[in-house]
PDB file of N, CA and C in Angstrom:
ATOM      1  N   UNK A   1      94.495 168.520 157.749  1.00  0.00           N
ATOM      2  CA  UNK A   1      93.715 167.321 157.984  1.00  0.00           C
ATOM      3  C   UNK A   1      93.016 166.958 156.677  1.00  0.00           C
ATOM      4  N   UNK A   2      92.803 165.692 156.458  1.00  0.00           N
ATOM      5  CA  UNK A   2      92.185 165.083 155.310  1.00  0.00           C
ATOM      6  C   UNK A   2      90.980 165.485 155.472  1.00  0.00           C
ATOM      7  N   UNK A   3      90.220 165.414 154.093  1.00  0.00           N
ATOM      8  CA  UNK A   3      88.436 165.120 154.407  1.00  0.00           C
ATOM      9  C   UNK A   3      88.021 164.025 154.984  1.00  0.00           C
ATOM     10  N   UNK A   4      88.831 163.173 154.777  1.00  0.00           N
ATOM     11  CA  UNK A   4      88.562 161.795 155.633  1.00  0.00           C
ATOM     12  C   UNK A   4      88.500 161.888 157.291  1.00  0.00           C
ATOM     13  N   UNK A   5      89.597 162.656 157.680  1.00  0.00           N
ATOM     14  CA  UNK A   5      89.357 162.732 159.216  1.00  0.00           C
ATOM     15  C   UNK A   5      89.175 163.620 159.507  1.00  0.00           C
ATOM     16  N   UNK A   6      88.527 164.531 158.503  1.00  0.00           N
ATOM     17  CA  UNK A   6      88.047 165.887 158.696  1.00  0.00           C
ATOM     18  C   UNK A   6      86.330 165.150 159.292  1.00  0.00           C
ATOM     19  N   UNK A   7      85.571 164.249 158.420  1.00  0.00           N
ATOM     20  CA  UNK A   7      84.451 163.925 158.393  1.00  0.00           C
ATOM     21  C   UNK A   7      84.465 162.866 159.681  1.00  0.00           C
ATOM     22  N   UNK A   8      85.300 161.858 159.905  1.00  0.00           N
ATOM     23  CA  UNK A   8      85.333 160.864 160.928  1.00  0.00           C
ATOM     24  C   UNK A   8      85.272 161.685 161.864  1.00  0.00           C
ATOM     25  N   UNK A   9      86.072 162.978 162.101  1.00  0.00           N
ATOM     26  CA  UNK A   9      86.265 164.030 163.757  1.00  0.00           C
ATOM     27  C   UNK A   9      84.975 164.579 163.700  1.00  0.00           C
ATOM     28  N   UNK A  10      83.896 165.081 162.555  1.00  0.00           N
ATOM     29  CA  UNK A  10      82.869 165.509 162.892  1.00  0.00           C
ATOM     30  C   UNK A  10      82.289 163.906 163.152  1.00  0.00           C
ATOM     31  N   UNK A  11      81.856 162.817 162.619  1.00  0.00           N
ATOM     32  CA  UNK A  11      80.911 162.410 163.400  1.00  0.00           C
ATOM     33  C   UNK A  11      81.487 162.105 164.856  1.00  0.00           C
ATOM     34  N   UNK A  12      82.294 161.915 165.107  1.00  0.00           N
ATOM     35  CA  UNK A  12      82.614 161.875 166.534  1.00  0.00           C
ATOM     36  C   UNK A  12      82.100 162.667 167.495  1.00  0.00           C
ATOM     37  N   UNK A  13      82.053 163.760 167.422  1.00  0.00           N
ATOM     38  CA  UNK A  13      81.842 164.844 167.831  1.00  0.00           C
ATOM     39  C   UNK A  13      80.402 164.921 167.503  1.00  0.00           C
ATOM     40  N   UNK A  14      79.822 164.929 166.565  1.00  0.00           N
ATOM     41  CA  UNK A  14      77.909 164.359 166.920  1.00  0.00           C
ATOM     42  C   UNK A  14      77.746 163.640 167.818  1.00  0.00           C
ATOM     43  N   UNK A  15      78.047 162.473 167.711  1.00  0.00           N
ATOM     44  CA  UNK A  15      77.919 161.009 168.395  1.00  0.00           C
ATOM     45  C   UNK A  15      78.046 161.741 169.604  1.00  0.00           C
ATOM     46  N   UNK A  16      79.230 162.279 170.275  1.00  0.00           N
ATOM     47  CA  UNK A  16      79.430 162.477 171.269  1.00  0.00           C
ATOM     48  C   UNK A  16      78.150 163.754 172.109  1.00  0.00           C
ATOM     49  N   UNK A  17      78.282 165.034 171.179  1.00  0.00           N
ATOM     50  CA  UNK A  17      77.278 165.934 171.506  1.00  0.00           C
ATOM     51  C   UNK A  17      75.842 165.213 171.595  1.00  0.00           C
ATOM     52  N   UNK A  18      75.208 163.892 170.797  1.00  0.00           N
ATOM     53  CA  UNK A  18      73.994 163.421 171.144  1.00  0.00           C
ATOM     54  C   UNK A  18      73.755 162.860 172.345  1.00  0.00           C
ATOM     55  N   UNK A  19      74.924 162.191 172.835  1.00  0.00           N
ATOM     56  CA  UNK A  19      74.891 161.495 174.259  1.00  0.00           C
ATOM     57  C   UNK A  19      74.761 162.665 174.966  1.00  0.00           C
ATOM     58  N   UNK A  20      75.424 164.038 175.145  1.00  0.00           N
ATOM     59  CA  UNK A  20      74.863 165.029 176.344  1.00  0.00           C
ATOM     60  C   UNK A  20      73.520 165.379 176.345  1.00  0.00           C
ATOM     61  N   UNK A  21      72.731 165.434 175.101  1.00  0.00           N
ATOM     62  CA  UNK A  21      71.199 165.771 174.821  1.00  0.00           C
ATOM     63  C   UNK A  21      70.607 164.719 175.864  1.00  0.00           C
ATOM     64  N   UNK A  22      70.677 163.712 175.659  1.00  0.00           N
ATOM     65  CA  UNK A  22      70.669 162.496 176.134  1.00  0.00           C
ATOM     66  C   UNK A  22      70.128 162.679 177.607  1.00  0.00           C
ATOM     67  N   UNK A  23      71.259 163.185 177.940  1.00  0.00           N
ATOM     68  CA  UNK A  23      71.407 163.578 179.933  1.00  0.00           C
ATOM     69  C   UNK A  23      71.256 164.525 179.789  1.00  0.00           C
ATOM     70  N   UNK A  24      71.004 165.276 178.974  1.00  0.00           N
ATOM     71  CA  UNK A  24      70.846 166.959 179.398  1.00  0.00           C
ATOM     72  C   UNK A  24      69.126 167.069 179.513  1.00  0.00           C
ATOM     73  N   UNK A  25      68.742 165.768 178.788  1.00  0.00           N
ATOM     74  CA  UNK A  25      67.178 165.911 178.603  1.00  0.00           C
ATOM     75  C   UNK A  25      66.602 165.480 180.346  1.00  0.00           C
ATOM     76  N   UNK A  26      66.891 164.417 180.766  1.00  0.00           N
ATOM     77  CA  UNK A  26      66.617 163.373 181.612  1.00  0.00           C
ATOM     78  C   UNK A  26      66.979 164.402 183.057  1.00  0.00           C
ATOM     79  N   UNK A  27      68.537 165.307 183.153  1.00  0.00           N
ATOM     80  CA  UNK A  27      68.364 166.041 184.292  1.00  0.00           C
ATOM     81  C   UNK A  27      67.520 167.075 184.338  1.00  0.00           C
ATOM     82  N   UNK A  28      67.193 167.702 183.232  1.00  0.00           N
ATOM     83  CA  UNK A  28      66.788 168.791 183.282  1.00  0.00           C
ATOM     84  C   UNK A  28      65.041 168.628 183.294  1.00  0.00           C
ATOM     85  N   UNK A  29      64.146 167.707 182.591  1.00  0.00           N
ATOM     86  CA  UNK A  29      63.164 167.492 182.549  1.00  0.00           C
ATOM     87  C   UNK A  29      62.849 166.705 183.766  1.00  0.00           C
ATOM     88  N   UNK A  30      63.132 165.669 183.962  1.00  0.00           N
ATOM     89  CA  UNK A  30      63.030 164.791 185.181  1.00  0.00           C
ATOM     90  C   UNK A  30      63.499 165.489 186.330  1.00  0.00           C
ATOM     91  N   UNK A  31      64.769 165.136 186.301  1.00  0.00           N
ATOM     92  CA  UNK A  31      65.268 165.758 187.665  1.00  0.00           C
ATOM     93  C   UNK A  31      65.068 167.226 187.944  1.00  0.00           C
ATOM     94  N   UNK A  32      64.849 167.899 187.324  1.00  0.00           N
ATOM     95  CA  UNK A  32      64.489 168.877 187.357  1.00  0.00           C
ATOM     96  C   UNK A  32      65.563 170.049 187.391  1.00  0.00           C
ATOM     97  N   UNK A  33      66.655 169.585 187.261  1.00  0.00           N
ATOM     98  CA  UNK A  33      68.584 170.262 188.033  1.00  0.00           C
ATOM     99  C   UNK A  33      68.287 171.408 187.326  1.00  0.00           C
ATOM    100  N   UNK A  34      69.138 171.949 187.235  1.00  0.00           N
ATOM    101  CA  UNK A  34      69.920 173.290 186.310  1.00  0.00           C
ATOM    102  C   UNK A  34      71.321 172.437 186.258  1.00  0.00           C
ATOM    103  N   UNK A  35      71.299 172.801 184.743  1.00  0.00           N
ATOM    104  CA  UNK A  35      72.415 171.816 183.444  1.00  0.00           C
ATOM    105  C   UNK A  35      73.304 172.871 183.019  1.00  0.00           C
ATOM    106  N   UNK A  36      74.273 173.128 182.666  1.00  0.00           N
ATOM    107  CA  UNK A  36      75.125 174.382 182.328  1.00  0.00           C
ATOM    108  C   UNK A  36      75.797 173.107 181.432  1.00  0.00           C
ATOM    109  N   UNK A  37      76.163 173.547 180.225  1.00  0.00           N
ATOM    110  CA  UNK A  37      77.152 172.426 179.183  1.00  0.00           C
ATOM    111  C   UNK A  37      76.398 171.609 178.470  1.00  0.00           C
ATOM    112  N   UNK A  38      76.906 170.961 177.005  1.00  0.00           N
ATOM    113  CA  UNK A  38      76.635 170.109 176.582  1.00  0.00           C
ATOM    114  C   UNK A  38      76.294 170.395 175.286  1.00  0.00           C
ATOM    115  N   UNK A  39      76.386 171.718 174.752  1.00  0.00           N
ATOM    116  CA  UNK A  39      76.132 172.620 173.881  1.00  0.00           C
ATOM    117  C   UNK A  39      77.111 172.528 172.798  1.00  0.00           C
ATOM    118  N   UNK A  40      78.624 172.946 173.632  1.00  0.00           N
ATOM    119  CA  UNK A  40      79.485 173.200 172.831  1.00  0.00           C
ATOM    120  C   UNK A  40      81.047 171.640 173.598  1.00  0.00           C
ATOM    121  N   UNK A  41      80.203 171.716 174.422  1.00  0.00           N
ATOM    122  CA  UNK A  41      81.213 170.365 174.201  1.00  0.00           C
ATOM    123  C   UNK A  41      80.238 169.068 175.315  1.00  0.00           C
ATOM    124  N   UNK A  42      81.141 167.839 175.010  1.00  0.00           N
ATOM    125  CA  UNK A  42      80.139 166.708 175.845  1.00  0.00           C
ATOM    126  C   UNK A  42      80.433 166.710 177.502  1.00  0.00           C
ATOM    127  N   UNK A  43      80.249 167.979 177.920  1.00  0.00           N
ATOM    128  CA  UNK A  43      80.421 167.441 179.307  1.00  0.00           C
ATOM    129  C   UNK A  43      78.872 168.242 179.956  1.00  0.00           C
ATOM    130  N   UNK A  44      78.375 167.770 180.871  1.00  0.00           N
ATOM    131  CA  UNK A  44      77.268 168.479 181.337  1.00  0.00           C
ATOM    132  C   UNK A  44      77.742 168.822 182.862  1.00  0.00           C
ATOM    133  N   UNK A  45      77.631 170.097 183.634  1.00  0.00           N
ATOM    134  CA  UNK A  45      77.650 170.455 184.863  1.00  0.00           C
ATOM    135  C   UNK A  45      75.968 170.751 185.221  1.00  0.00           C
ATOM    136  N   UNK A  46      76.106 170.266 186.960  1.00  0.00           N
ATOM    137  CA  UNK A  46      74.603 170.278 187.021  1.00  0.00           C
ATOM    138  C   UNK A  46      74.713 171.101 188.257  1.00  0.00           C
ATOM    139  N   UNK A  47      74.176 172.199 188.530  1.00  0.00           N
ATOM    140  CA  UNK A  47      74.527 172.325 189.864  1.00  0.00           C
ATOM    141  C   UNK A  47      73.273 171.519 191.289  1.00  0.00           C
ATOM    142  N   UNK A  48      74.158 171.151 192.470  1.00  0.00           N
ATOM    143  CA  UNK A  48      73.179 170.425 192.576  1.00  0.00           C
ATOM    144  C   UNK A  48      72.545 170.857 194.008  1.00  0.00           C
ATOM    145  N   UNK A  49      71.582 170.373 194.484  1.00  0.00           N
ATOM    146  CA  UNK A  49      70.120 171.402 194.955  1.00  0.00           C
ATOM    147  C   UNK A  49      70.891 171.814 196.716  1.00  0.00           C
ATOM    148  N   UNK A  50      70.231 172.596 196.571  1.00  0.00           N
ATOM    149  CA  UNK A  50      70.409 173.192 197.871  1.00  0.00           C
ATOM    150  C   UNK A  50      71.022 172.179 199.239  1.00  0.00           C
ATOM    151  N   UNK A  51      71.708 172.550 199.893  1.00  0.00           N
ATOM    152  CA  UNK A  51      72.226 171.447 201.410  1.00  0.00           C
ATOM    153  C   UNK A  51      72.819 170.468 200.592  1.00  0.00           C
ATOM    154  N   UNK A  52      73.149 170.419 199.580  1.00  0.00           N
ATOM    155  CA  UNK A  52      73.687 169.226 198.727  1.00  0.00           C
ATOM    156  C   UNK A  52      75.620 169.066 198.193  1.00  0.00           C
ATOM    157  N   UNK A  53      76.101 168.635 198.887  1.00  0.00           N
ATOM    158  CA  UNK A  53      77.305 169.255 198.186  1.00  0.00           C
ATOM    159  C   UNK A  53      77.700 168.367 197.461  1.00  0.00           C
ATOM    160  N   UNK A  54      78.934 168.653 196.394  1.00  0.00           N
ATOM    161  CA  UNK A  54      79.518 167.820 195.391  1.00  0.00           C
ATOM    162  C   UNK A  54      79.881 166.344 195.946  1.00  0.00           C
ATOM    163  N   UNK A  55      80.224 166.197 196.611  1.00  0.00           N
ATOM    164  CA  UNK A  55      80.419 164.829 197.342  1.00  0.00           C
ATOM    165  C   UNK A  55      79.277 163.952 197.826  1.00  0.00           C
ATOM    166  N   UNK A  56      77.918 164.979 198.324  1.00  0.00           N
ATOM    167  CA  UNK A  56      76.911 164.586 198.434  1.00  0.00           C
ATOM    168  C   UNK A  56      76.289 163.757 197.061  1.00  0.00           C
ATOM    169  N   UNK A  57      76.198 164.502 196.143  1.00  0.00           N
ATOM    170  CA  UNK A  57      75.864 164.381 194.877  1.00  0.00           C
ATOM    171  C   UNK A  57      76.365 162.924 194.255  1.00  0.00           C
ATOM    172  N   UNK A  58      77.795 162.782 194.532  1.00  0.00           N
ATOM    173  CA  UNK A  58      78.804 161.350 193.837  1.00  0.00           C
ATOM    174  C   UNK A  58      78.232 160.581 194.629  1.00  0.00           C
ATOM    175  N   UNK A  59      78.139 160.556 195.978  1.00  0.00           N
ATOM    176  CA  UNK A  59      77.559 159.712 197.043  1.00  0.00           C
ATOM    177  C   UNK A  59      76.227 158.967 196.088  1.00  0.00           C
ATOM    178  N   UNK A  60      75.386 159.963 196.069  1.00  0.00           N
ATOM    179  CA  UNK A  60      73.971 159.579 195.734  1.00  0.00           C
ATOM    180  C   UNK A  60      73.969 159.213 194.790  1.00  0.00           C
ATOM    181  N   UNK A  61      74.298 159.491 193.511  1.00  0.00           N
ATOM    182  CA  UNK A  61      74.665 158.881 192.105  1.00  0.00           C
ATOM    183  C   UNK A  61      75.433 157.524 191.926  1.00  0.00           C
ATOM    184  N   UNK A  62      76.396 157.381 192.454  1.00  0.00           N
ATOM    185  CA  UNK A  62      76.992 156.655 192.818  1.00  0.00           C
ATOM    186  C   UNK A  62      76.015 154.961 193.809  1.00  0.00           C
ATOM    187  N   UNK A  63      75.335 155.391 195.033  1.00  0.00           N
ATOM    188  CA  UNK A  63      75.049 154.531 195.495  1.00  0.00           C
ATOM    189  C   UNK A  63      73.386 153.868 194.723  1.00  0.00           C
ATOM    190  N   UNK A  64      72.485 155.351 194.634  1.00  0.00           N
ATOM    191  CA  UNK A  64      70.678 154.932 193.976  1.00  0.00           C
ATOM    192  C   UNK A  64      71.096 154.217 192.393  1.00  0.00           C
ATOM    193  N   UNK A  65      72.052 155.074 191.882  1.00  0.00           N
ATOM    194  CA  UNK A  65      72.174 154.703 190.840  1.00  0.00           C
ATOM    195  C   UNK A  65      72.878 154.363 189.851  1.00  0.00           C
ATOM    196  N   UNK A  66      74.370 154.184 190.568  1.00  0.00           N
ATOM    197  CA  UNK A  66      75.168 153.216 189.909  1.00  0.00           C
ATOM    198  C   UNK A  66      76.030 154.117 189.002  1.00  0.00           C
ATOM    199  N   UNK A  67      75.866 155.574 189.052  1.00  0.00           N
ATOM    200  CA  UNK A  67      76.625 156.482 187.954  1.00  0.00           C
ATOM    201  C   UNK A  67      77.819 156.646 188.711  1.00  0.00           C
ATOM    202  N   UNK A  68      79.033 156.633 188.331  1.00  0.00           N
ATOM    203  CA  UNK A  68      80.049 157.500 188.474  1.00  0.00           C
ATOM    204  C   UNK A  68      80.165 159.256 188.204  1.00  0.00           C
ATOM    205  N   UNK A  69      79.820 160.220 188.616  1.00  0.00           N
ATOM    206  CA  UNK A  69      80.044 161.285 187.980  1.00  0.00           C
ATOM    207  C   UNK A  69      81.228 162.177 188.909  1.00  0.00           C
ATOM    208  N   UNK A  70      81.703 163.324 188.557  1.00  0.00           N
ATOM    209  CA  UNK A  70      83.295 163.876 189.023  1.00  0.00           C
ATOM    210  C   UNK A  70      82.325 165.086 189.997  1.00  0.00           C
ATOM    211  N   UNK A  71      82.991 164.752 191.135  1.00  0.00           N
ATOM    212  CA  UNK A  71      82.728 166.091 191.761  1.00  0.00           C
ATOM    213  C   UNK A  71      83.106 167.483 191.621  1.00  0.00           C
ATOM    214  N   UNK A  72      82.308 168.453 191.735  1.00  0.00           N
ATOM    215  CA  UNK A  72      82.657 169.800 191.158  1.00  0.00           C
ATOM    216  C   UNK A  72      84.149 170.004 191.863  1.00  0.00           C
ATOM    217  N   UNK A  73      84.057 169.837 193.234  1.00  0.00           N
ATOM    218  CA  UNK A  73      85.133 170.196 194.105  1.00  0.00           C
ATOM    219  C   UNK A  73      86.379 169.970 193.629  1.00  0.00           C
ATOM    220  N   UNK A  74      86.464 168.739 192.416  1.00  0.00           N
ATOM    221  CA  UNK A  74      87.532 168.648 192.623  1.00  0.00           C
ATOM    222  C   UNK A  74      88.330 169.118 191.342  1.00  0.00           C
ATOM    223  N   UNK A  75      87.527 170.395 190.847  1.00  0.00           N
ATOM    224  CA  UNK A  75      88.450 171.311 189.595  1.00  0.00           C
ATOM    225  C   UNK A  75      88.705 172.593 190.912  1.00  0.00           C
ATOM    226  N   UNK A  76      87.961 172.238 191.951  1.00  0.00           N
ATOM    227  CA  UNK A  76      88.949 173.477 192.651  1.00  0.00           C
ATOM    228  C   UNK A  76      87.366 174.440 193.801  1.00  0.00           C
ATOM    229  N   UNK A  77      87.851 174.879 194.720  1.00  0.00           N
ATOM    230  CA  UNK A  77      87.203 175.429 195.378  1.00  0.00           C
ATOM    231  C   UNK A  77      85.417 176.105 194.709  1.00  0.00           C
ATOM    232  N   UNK A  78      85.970 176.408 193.593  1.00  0.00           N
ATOM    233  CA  UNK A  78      84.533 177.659 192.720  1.00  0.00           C
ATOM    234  C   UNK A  78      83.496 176.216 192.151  1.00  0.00           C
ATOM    235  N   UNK A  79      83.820 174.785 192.065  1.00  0.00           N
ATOM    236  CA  UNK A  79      83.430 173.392 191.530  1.00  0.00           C
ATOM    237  C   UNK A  79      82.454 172.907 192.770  1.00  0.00           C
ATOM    238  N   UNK A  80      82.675 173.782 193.911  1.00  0.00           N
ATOM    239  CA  UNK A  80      81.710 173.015 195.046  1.00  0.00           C
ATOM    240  C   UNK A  80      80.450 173.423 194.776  1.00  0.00           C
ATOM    241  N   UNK A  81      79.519 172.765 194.922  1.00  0.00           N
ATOM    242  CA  UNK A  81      77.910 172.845 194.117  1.00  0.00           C
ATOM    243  C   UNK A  81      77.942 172.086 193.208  1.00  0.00           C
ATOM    244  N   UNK A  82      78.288 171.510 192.362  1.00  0.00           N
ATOM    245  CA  UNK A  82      78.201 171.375 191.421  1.00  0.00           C
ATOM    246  C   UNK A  82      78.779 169.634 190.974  1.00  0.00           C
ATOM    247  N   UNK A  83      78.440 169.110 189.911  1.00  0.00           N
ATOM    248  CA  UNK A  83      78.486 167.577 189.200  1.00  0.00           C
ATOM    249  C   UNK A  83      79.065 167.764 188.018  1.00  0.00           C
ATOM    250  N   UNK A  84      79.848 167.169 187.376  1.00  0.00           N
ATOM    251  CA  UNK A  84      80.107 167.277 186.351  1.00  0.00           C
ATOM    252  C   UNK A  84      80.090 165.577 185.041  1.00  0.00           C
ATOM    253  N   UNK A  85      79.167 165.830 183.891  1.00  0.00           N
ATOM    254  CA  UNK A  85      78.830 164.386 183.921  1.00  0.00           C
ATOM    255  C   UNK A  85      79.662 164.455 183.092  1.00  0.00           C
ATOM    256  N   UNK A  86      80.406 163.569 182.190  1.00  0.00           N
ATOM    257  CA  UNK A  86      81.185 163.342 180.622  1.00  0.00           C
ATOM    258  C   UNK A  86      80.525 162.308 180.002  1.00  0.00           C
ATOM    259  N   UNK A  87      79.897 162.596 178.741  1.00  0.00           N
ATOM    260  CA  UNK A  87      79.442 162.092 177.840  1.00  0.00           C
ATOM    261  C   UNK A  87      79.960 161.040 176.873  1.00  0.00           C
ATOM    262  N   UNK A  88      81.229 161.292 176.878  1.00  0.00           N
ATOM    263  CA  UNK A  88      82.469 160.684 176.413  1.00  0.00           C
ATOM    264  C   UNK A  88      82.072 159.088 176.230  1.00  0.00           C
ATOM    265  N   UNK A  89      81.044 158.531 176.118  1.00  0.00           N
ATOM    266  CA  UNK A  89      80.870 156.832 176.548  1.00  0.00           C
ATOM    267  C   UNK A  89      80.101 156.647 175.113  1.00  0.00           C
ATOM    268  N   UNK A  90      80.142 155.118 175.156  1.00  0.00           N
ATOM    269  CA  UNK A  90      79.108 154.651 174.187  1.00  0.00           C
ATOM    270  C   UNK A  90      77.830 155.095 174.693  1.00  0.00           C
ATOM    271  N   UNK A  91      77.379 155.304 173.341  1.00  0.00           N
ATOM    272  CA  UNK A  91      75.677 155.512 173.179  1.00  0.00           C
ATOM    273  C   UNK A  91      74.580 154.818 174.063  1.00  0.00           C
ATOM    274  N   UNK A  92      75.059 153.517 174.242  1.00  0.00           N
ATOM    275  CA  UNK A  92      73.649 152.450 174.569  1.00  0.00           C
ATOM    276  C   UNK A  92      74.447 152.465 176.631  1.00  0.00           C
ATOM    277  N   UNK A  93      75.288 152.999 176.988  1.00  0.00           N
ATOM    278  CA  UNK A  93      75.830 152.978 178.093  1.00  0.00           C
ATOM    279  C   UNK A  93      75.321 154.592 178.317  1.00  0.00           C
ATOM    280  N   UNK A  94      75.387 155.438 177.725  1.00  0.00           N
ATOM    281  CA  UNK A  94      74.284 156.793 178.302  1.00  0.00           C
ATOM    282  C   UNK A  94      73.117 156.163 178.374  1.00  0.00           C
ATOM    283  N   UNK A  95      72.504 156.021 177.478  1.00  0.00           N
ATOM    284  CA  UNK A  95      70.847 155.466 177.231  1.00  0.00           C
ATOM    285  C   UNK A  95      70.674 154.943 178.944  1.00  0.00           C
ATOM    286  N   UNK A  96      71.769 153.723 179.330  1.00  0.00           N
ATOM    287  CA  UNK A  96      71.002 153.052 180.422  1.00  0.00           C
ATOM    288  C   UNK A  96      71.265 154.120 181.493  1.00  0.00           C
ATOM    289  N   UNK A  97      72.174 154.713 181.505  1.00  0.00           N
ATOM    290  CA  UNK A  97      72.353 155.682 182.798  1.00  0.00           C
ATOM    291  C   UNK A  97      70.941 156.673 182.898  1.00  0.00           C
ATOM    292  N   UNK A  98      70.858 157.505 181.601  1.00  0.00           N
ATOM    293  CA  UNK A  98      69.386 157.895 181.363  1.00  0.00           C
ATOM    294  C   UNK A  98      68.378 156.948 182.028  1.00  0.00           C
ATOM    295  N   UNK A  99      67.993 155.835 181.734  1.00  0.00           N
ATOM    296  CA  UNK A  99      67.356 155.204 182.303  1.00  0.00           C
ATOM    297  C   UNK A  99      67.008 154.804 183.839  1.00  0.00           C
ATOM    298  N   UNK A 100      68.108 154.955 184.056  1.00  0.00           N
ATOM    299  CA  UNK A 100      68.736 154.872 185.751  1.00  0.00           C
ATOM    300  C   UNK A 100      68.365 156.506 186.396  1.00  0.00           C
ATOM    301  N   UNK A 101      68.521 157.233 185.744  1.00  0.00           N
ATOM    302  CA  UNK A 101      68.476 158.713 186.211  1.00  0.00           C
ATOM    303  C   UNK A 101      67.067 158.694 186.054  1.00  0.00           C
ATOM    304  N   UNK A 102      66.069 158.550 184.967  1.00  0.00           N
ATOM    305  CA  UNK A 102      64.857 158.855 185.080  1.00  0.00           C
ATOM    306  C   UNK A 102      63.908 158.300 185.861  1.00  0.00           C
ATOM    307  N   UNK A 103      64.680 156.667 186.317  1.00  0.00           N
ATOM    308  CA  UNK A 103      63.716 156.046 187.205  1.00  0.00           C
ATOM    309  C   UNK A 103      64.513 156.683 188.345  1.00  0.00           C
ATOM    310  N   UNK A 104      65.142 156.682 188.842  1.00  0.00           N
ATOM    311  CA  UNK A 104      65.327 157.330 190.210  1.00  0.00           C
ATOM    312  C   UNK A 104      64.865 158.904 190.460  1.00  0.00           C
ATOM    313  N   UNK A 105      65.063 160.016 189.765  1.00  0.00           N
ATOM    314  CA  UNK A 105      64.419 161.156 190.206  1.00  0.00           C
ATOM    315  C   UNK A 105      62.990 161.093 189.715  1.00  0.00           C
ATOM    316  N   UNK A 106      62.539 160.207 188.942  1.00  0.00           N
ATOM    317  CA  UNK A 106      60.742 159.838 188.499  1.00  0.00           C
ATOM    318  C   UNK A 106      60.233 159.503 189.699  1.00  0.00           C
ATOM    319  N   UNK A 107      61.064 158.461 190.980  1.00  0.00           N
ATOM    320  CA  UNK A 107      60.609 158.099 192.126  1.00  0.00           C
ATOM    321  C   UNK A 107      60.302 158.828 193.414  1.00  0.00           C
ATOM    322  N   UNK A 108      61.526 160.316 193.148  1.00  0.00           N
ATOM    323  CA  UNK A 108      61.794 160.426 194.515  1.00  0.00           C
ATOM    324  C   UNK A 108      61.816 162.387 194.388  1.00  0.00           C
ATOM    325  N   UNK A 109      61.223 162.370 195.569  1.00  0.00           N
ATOM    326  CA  UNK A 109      61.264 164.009 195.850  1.00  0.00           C
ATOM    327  C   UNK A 109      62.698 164.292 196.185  1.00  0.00           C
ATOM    328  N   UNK A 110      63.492 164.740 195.443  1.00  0.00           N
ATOM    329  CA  UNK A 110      64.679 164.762 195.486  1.00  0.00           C
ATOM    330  C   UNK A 110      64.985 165.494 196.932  1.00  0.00           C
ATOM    331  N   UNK A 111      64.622 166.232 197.526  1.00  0.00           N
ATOM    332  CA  UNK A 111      65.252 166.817 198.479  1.00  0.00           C
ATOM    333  C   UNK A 111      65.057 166.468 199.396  1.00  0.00           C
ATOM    334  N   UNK A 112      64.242 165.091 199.339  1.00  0.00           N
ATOM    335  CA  UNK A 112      64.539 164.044 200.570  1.00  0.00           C
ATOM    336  C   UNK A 112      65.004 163.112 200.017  1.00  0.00           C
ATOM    337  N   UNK A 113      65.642 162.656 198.854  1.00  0.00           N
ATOM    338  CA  UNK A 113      66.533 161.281 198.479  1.00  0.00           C
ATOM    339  C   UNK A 113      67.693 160.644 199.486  1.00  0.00           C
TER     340      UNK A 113
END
């Protein structure tokens, strides 16, 4: 590989790792979740709260707040619990989801949402 797309693949790969900080900040401070990922690559898994299942989770994301995120379930039976977000997006399109995530778990006792 060139230095040229030696340097273009690293900022990519910033860019991309800043957007999980992003959501890794907003679930974990706000929402309060447990975050597994985002470290070593842009995807964040959240597991999500008790009586809650992965489908539950897309449901609710999906309807309060407009996110798409992948249900654990569906990398396979050991994925149930669990959310999986991808970072993979433009910058100012995390930002608003952040935004969306912090006003909705800022509002709501999550385990009655």
């Amino acid at each position: 590989m060139s230095k040229e797309g030696q340097a273009e693949m690293n900022g990519l790969v910033e860019y991309y790792m800043a957007n999980a900080k992003v959501l890794r900040k907003v679930l974990t401070e706000t929402a309060k979740l447990e975050v597994f990922g985002g470290d070593h690559s842009p995807y964040l898994w959240v597991r999500a709260p008790a009586g809650k299942s992965s489908w539950d989770m897309f449901d609710l994301m999906l309807e309060k707040c407009q996110i798409v995120i992948t249900p654990g379930v569906g990398f396979g039976s050991m994925g149930e619990g669990f959310i999986r977000f991808s970072c993979f997006a433009d910058q100012d399109k995390v930002v608003e989801a952040a935004d969306r995530l912090e006003k909705f778990f800022g509002s709501h006792a999550f385990g009655g949402a």
